[in-house]
C-alpha atoms as a PDB file:
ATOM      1  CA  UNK A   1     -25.525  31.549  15.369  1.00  0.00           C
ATOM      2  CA  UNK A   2     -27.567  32.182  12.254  1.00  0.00           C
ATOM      3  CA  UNK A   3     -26.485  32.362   8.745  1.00  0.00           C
ATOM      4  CA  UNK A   4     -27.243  36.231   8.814  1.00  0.00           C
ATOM      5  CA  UNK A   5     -24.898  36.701  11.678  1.00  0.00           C
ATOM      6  CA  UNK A   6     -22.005  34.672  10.100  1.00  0.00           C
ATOM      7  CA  UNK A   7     -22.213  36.731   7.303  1.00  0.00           C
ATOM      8  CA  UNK A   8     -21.830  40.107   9.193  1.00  0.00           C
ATOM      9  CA  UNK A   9     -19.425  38.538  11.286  1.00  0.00           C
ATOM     10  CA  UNK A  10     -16.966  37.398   8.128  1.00  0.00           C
ATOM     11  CA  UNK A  11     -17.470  40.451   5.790  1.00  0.00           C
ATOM     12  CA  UNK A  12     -18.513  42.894   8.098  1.00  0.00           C
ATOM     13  CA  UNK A  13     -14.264  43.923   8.018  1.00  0.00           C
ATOM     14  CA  UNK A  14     -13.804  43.442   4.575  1.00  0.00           C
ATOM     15  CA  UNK A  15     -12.704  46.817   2.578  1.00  0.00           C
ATOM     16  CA  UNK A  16     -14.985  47.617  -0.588  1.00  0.00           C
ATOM     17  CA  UNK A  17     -13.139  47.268  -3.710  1.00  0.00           C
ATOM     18  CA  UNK A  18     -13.004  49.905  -6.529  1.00  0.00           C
ATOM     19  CA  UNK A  19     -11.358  49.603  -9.611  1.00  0.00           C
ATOM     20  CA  UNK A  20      -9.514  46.953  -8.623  1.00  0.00           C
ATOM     21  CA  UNK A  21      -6.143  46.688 -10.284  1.00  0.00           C
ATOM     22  CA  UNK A  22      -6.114  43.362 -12.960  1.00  0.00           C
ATOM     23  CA  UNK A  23      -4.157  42.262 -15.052  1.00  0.00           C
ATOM     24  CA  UNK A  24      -5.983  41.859 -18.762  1.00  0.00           C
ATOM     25  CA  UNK A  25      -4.511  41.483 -22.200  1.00  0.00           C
ATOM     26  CA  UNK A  26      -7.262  43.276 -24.132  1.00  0.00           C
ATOM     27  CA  UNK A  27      -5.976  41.554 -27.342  1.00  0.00           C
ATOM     28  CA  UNK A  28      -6.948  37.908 -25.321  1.00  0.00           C
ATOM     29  CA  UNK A  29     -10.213  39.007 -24.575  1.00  0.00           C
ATOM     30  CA  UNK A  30     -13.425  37.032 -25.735  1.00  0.00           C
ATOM     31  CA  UNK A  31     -17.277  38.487 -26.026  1.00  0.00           C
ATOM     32  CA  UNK A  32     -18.012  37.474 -22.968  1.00  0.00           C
ATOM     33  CA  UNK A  33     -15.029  39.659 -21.471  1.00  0.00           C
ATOM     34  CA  UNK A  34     -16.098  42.477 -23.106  1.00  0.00           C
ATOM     35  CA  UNK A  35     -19.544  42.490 -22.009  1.00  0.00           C
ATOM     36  CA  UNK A  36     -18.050  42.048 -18.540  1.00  0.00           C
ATOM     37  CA  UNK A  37     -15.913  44.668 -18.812  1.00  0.00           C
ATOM     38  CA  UNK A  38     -18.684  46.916 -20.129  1.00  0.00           C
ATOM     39  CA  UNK A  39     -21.312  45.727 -16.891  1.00  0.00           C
ATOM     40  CA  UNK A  40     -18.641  46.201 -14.451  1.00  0.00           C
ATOM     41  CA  UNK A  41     -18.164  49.496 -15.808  1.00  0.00           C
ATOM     42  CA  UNK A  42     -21.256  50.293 -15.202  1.00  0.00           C
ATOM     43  CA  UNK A  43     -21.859  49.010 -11.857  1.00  0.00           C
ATOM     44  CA  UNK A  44     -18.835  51.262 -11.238  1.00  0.00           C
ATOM     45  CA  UNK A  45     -20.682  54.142 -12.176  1.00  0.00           C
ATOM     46  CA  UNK A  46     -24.328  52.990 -10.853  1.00  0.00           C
ATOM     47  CA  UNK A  47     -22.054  52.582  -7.145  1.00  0.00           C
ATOM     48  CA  UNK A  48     -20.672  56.577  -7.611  1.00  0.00           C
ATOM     49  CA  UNK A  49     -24.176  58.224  -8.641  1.00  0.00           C
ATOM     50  CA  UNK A  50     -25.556  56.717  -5.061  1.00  0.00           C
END
């Protein structure tokens, strides 16, 4: 079985997350989380305009 197979075999299933509920203490939050926060944000949107 090829790689390409075992990959639609394991995630084929798998549901598609959207704003996925975590747990973040703003106040605890670096650069780098912020800049993750904003590029995930914006994937979200890039994801609803297709």
């Amino acid at each position: 079985m090829s790689d390409q197979d075992l990959e639609k075999q394991n995630f084929a299933e798998l549901p598609i997350g959207k704003n996925e509920d975590v747990e973040f203490a703003e106040e605890l939050a670096d650069e780098a989380d912020k800049k993750a926060m904003q590029r995930a944000a914006e994937a979200d949107a890039r994801a609803q305009n297709k």
